[in-house]
C-alpha atoms as a PDB file:
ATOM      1  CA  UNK A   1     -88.592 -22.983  93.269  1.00  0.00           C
ATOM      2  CA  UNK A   2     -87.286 -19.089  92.637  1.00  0.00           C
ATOM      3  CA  UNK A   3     -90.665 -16.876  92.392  1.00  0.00           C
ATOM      4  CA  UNK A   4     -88.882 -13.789  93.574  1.00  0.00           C
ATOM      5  CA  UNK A   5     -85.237 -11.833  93.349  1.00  0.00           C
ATOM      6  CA  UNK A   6     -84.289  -9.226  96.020  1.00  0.00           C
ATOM      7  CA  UNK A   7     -80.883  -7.280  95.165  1.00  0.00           C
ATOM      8  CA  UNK A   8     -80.154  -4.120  97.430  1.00  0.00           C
ATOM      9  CA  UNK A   9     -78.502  -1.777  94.924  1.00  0.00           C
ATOM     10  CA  UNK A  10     -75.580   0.036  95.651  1.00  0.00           C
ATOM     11  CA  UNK A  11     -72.563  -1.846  96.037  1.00  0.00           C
ATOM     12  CA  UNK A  12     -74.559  -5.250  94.829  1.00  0.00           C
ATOM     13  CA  UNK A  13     -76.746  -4.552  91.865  1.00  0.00           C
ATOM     14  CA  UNK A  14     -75.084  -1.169  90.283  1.00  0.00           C
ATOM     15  CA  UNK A  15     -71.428  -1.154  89.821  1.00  0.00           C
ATOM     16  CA  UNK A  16     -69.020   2.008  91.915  1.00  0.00           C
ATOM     17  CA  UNK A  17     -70.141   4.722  89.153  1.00  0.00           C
ATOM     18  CA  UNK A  18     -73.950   3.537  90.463  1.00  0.00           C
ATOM     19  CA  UNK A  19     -74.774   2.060  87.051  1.00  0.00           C
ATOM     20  CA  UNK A  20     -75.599  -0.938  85.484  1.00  0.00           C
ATOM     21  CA  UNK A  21     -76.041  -2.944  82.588  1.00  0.00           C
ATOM     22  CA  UNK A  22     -79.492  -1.811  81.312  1.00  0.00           C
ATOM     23  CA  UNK A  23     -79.901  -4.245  78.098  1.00  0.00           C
ATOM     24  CA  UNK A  24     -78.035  -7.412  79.980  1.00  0.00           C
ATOM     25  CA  UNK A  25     -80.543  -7.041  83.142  1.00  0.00           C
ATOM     26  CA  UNK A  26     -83.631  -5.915  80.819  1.00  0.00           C
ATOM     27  CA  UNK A  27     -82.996  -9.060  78.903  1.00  0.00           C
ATOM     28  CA  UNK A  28     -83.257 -10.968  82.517  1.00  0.00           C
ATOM     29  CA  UNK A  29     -86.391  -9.392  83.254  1.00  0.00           C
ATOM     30  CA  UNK A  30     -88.257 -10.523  80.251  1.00  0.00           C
ATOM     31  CA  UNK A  31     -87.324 -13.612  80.963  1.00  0.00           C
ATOM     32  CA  UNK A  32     -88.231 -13.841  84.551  1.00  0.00           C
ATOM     33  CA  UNK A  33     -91.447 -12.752  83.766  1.00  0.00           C
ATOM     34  CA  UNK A  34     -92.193 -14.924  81.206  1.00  0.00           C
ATOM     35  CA  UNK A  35     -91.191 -17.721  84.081  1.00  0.00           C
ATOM     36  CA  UNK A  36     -93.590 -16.167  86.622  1.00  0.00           C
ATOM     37  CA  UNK A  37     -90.522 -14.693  88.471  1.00  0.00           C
ATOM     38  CA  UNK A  38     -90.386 -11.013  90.025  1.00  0.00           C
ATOM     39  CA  UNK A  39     -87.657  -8.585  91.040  1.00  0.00           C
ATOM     40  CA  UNK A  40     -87.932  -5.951  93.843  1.00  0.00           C
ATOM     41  CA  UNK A  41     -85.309  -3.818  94.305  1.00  0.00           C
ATOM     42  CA  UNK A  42     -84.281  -3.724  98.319  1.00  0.00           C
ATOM     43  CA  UNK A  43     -82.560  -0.609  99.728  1.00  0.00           C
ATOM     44  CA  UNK A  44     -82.031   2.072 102.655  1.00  0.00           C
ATOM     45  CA  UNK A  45     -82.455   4.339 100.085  1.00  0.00           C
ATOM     46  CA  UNK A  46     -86.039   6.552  99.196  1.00  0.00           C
ATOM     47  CA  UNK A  47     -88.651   5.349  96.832  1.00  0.00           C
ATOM     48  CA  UNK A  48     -88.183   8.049  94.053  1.00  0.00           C
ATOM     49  CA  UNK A  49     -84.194   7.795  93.903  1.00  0.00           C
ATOM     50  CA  UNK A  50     -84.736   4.104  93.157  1.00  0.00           C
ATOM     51  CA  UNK A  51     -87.087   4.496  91.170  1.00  0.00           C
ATOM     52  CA  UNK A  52     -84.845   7.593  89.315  1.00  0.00           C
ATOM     53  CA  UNK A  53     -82.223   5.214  88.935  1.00  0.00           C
ATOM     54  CA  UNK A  54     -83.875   2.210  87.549  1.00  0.00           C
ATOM     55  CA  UNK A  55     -86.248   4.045  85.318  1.00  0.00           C
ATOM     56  CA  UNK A  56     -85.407   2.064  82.350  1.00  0.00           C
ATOM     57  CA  UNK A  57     -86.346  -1.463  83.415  1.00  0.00           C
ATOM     58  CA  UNK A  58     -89.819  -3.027  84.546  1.00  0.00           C
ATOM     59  CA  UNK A  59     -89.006  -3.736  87.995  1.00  0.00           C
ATOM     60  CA  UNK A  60     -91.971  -5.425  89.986  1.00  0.00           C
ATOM     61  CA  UNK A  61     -91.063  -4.004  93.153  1.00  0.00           C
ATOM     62  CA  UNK A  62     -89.715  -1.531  95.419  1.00  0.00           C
ATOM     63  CA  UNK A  63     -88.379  -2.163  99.208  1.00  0.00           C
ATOM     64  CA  UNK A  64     -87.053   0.826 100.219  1.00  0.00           C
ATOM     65  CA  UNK A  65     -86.170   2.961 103.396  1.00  0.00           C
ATOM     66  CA  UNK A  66     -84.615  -0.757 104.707  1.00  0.00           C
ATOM     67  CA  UNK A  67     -88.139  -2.018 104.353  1.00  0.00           C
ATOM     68  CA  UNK A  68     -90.802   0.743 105.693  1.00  0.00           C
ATOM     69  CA  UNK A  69     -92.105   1.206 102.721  1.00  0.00           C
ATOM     70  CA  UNK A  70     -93.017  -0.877 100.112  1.00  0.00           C
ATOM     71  CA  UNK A  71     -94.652  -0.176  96.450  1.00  0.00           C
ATOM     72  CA  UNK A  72     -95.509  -2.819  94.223  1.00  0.00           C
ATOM     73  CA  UNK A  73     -96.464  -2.395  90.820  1.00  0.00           C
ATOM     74  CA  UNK A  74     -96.728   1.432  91.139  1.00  0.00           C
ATOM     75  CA  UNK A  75     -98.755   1.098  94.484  1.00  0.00           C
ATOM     76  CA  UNK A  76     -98.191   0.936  98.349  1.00  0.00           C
ATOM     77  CA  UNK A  77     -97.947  -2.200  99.220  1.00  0.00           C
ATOM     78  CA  UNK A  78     -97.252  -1.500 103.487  1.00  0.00           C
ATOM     79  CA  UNK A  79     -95.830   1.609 105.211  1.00  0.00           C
ATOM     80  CA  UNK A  80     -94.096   1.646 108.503  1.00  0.00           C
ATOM     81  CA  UNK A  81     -93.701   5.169 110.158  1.00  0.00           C
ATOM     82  CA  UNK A  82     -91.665   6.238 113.290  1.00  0.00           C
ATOM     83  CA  UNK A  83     -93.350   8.399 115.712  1.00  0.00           C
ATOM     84  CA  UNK A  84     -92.880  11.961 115.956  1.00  0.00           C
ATOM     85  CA  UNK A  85     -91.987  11.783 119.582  1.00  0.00           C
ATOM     86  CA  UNK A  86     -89.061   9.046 118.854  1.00  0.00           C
ATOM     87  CA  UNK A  87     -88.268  11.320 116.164  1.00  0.00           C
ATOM     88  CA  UNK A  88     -87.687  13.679 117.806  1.00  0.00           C
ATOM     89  CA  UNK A  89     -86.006  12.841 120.891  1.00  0.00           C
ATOM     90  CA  UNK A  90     -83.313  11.209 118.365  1.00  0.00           C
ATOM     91  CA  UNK A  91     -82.487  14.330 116.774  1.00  0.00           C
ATOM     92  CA  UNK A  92     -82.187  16.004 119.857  1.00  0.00           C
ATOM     93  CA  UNK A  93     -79.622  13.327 120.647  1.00  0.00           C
ATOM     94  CA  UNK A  94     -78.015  13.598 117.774  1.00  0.00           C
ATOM     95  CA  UNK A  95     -77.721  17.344 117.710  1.00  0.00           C
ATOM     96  CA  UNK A  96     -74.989  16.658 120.655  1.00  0.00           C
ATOM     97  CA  UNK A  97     -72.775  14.981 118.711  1.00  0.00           C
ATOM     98  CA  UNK A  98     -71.330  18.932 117.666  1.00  0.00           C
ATOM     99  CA  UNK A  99     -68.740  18.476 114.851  1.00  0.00           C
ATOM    100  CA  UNK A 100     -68.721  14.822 114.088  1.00  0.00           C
ATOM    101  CA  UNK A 101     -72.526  15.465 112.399  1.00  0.00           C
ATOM    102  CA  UNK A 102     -72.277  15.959 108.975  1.00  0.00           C
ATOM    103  CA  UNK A 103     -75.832  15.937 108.550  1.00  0.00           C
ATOM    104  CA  UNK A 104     -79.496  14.140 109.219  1.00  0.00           C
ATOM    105  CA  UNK A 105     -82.279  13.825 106.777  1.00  0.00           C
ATOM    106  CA  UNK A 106     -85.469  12.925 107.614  1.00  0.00           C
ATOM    107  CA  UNK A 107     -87.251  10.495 104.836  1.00  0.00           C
ATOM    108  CA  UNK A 108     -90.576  11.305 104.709  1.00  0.00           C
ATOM    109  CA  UNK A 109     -93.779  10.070 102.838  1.00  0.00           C
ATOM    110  CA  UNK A 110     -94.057  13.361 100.791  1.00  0.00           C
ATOM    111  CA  UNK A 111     -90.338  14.496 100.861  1.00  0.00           C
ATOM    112  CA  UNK A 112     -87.330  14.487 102.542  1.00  0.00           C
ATOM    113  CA  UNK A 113     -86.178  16.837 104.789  1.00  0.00           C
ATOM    114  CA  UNK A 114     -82.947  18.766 106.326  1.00  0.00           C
ATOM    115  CA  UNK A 115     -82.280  21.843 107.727  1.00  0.00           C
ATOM    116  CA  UNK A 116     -80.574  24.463 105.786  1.00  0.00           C
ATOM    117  CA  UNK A 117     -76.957  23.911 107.570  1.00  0.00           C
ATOM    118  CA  UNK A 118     -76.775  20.481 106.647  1.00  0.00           C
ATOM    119  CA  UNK A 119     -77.558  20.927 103.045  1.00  0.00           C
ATOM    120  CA  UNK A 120     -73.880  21.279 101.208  1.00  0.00           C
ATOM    121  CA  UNK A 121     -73.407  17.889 103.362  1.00  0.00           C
ATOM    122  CA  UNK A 122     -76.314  16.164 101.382  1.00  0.00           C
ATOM    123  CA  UNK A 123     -75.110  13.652  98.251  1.00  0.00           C
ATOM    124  CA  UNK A 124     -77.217  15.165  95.635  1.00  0.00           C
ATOM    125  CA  UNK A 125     -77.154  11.552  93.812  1.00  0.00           C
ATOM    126  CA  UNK A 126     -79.397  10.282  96.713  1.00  0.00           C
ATOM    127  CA  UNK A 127     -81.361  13.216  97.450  1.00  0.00           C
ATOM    128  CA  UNK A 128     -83.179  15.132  94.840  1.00  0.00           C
ATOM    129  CA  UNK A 129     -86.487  15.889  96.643  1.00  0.00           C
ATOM    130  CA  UNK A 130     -85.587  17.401  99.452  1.00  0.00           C
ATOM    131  CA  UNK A 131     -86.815  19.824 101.380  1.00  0.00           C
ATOM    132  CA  UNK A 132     -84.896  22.721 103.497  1.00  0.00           C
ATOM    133  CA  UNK A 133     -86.731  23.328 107.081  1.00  0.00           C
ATOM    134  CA  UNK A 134     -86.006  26.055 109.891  1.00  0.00           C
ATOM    135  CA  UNK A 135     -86.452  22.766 112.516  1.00  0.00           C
ATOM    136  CA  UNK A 136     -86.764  19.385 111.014  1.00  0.00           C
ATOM    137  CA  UNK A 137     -88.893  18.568 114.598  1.00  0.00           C
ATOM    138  CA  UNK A 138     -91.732  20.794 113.451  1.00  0.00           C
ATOM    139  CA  UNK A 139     -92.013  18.603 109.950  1.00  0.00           C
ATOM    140  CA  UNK A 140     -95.890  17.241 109.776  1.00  0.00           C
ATOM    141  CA  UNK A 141     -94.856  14.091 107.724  1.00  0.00           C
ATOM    142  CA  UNK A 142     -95.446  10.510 107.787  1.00  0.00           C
ATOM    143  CA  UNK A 143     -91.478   9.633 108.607  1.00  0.00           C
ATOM    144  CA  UNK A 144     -90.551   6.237 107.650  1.00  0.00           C
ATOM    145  CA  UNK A 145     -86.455   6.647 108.865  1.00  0.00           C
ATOM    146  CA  UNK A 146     -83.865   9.396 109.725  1.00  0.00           C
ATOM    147  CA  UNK A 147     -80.407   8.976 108.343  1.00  0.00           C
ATOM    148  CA  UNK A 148     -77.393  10.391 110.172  1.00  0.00           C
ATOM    149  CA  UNK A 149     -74.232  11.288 108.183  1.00  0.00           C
ATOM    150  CA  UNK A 150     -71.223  10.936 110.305  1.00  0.00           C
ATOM    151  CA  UNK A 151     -66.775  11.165 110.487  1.00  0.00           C
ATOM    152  CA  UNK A 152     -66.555   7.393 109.751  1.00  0.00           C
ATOM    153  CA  UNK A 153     -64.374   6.897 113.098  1.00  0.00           C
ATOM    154  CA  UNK A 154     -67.752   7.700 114.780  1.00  0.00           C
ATOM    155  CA  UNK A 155     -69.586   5.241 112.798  1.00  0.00           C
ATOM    156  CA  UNK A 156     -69.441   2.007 115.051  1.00  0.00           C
ATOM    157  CA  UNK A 157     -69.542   4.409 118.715  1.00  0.00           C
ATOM    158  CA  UNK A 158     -73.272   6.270 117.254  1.00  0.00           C
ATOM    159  CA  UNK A 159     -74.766   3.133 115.909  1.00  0.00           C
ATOM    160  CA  UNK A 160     -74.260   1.151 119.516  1.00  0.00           C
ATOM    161  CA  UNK A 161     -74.977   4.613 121.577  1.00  0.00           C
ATOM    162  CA  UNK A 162     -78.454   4.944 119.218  1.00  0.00           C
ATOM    163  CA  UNK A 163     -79.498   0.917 119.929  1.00  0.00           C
ATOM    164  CA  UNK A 164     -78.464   1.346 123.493  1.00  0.00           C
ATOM    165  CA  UNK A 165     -80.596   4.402 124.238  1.00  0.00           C
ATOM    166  CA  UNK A 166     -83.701   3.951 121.538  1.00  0.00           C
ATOM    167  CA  UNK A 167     -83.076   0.425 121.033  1.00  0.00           C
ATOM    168  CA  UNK A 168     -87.095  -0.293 122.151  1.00  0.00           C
ATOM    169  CA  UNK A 169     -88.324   1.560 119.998  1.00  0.00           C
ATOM    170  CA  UNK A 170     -85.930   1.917 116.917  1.00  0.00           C
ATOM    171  CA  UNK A 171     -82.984   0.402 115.230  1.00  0.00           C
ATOM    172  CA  UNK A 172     -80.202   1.584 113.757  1.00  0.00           C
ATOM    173  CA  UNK A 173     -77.749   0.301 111.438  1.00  0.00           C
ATOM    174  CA  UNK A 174     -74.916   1.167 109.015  1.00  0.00           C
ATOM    175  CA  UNK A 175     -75.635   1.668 105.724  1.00  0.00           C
ATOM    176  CA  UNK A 176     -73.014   2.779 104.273  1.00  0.00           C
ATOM    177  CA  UNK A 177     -71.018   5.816 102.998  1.00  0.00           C
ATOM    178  CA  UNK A 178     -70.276   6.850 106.364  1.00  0.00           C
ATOM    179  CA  UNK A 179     -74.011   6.917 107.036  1.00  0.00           C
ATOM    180  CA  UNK A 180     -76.205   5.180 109.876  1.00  0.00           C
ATOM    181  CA  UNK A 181     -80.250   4.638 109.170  1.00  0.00           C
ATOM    182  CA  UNK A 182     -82.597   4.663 111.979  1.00  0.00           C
ATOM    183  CA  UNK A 183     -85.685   2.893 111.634  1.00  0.00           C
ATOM    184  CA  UNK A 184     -88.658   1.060 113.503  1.00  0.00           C
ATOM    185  CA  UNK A 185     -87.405  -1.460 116.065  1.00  0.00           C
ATOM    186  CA  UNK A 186     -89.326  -4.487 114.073  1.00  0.00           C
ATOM    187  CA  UNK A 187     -88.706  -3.273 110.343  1.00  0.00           C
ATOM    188  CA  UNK A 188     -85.169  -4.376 108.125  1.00  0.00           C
ATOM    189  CA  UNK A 189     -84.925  -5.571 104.641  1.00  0.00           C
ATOM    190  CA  UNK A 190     -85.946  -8.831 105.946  1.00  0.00           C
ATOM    191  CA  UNK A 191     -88.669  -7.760 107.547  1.00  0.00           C
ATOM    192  CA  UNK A 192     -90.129  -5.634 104.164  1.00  0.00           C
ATOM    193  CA  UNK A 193     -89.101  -9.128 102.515  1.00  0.00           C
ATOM    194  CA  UNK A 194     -91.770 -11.024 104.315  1.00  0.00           C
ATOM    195  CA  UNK A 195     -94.274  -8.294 103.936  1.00  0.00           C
ATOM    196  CA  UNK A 196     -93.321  -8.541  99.955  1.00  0.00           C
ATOM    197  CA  UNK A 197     -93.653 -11.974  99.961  1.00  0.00           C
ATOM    198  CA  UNK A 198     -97.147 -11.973 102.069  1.00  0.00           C
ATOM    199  CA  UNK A 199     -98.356 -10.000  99.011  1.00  0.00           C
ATOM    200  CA  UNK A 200     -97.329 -12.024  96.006  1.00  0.00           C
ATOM    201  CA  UNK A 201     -98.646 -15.275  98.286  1.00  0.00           C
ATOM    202  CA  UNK A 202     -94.963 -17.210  98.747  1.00  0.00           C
ATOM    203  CA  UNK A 203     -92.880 -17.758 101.087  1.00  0.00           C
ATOM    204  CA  UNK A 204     -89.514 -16.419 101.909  1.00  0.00           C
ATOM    205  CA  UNK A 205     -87.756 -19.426 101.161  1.00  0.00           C
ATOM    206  CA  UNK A 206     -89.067 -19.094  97.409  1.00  0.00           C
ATOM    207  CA  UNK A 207     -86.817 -15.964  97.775  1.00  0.00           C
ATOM    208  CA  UNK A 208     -83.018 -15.317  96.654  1.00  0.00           C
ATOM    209  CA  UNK A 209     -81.587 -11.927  97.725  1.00  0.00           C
ATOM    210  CA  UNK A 210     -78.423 -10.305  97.088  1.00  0.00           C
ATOM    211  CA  UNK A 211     -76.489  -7.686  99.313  1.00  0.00           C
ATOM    212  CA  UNK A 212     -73.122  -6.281 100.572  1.00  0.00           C
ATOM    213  CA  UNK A 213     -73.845  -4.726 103.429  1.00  0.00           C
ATOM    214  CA  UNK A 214     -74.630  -5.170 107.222  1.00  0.00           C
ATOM    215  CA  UNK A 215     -78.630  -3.826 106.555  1.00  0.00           C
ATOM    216  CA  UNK A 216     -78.934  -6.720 103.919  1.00  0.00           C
ATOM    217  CA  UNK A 217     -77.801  -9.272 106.908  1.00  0.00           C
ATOM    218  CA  UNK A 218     -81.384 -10.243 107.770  1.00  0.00           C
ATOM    219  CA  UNK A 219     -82.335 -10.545 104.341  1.00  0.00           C
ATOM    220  CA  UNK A 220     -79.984 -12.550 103.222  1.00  0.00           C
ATOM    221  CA  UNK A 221     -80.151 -14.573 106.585  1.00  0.00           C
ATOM    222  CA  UNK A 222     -83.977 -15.211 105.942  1.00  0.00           C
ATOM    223  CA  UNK A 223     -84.207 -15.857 101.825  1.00  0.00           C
ATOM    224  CA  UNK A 224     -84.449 -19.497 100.614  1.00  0.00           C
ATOM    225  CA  UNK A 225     -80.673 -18.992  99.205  1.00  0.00           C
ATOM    226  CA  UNK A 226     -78.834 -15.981 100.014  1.00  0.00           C
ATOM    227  CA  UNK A 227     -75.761 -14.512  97.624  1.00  0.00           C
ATOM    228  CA  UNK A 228     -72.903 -11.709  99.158  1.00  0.00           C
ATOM    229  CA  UNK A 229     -71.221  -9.915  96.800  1.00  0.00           C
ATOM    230  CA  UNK A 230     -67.362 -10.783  96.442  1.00  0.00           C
ATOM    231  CA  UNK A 231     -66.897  -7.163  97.624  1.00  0.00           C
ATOM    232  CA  UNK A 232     -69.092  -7.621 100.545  1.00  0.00           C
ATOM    233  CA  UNK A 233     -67.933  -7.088 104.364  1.00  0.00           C
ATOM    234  CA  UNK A 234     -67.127 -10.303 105.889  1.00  0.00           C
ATOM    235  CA  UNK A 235     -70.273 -10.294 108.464  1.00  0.00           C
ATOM    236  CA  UNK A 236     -72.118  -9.939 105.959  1.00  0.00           C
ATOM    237  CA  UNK A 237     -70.617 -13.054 103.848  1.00  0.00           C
ATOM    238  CA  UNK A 238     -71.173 -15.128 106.965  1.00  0.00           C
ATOM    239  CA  UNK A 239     -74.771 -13.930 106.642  1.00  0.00           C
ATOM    240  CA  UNK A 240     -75.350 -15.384 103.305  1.00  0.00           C
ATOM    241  CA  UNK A 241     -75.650 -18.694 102.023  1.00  0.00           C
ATOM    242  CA  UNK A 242     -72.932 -17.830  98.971  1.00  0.00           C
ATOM    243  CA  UNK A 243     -70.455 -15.657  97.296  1.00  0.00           C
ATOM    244  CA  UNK A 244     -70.917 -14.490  93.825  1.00  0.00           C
ATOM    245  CA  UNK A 245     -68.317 -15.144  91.681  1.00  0.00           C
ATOM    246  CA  UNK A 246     -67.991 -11.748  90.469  1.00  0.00           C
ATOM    247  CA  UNK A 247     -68.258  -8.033  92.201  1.00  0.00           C
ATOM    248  CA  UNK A 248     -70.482  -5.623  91.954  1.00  0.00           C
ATOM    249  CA  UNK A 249     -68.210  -3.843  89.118  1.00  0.00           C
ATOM    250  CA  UNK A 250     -68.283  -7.580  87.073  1.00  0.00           C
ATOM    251  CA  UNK A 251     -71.959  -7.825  86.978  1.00  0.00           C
ATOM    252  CA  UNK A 252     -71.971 -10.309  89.836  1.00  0.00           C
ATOM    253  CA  UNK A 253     -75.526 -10.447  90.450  1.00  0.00           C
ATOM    254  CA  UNK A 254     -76.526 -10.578  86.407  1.00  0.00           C
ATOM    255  CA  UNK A 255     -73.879 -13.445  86.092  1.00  0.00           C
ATOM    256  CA  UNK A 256     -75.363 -15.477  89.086  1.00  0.00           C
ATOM    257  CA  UNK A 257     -79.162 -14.528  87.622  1.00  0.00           C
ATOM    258  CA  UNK A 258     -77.332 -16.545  84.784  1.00  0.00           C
ATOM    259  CA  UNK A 259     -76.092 -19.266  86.358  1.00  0.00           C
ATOM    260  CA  UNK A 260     -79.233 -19.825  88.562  1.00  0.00           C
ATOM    261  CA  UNK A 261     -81.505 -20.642  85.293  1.00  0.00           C
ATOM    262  CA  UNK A 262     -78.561 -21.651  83.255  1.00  0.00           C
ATOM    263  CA  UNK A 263     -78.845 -18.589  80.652  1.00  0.00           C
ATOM    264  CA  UNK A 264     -76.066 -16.495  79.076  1.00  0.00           C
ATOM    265  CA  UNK A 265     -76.910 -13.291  78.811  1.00  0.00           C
ATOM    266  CA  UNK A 266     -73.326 -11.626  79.157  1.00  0.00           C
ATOM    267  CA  UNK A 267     -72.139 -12.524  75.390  1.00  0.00           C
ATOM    268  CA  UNK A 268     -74.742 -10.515  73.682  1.00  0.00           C
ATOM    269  CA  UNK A 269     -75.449  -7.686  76.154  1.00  0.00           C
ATOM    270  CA  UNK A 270     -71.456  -7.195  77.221  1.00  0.00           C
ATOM    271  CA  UNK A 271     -70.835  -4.057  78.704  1.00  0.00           C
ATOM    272  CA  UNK A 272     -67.015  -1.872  78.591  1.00  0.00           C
ATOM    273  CA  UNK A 273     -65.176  -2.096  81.565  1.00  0.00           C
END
């Protein structure tokens, strides 16, 4: 029986201009609810972006930062934080990588933060409350994950050189836009998941989850049934238990909402392509 809906967001829920069918998905919701069903949103990405970018619907949850940090209903639900030590032996690391390091952010429980040299790197869509620092490792901050912007031939080479030399303590995986997101060694989407589901009193396999990338792979891996997006990477199609029918830019996780409690939404709400 479905008691909860996971969907990371970019490249799954919204479409490639990062929007989505308000009225369509809104329509959803109500009737979720009225079925005792709840939707978190699940993504790499801060608490107030997604919550910026969903404004407009009543979404019952937030797993963000790849599942540090979770707010339910408004309020924290569980918060994972890396230590400033790790922290900060990582960007020392990463400060050697000279020219192929666009830029690091730290993700912090009050802000996120940069260094001034880094900040006409930043995508502004992502980051609005961000902070500018003389030396990120003197930020006093609860820091749930650092994100390292990289040239996307260095991608694969950092992610492996990060697990290989922090690999007991952190983990770090793609994300992304030419991005890699560092994390607690224990804490993924799937991770958060079970946390979200400990709250709500279910159990994971009560679950379906949506995602395109290699950070929903555990996730989608661990949910009762498991959807990648027709534009997903392959590995991460092997992770899940199905393909939508449709992309990310065709509504794909609205139409299989549809087709999961045999509704049709898509007539009346239709959206220009």
């Amino acid at each position: 029986m479905i008691k909860l809906i996971a969907s990371d967001i970019d490249g799954t829920f919204f479409d490639d201009q990062h929007e989505y069918n308000h009225e369509r998905f809104n329509q959803q919701l109500k009737l979720l609810h009225q079925q005792g069903v709840k939707f978190a949103i699940a993504s790499g990405n801060y608490l107030g972006h997604l919550q910026r970018v969903v404004q407009y619907s009543p979404v019952d949850a937030f797993v963000s930062e790849n599942g540090a940090h979770i707010v339910v209903d408004g309020e924290e639900a569980y918060a994972s934080y890396l230590s400033k030590d790790t922290v900060n032996l990582i960007i020392e690391d990463l400060q050697k990588l000279g020219d192929n390091l666009k830029a690091f952010i730290l993700s912090g429980e009050k802000a996120t933060y940069t260094e001034a040299k880094y900040e006409s790197a930043l995508d502004k869509y992502y980051i609005h409350n961000y902070k500018l620092v003389d030396d990120v490792k003197k930020v006093n901050d609860g820091i749930f994950k650092v994100n390292v912007s990289l040239n996307n031939d260095k991608l694969d080479e950092v992610e492996q050189r990060l697990n290989d030399q922090f690999g007991g303590k952190v983990h770090a995986t793609a994300s992304g836009f030419g991005s890699i997101d560092i994390i607690a060694k224990e804490v993924n989407k799937s991770f958060g998941l079970q946390k979200l589901a400990d709250h709500y009193g279910i159990s994971l396999q009560d679950v379906v989850s949506f995602g395109d990338n290699s950070n929903d792979d555990e996730m989608l891996q661990e949910s009762g049934l498991s959807y990648a997006m027709k534009n997903a990477k392959q590995s991460t199609k092997d992770a899940a238990d199905k393909i939508t029918k449709l992309d990310n830019n065709h509504e794909g996780v609205l139409n299989t909402i549809d087709s999961l409690f045999d509704w049709d939404t898509s007539e009346k709400y239709q959206k220009s392509y």
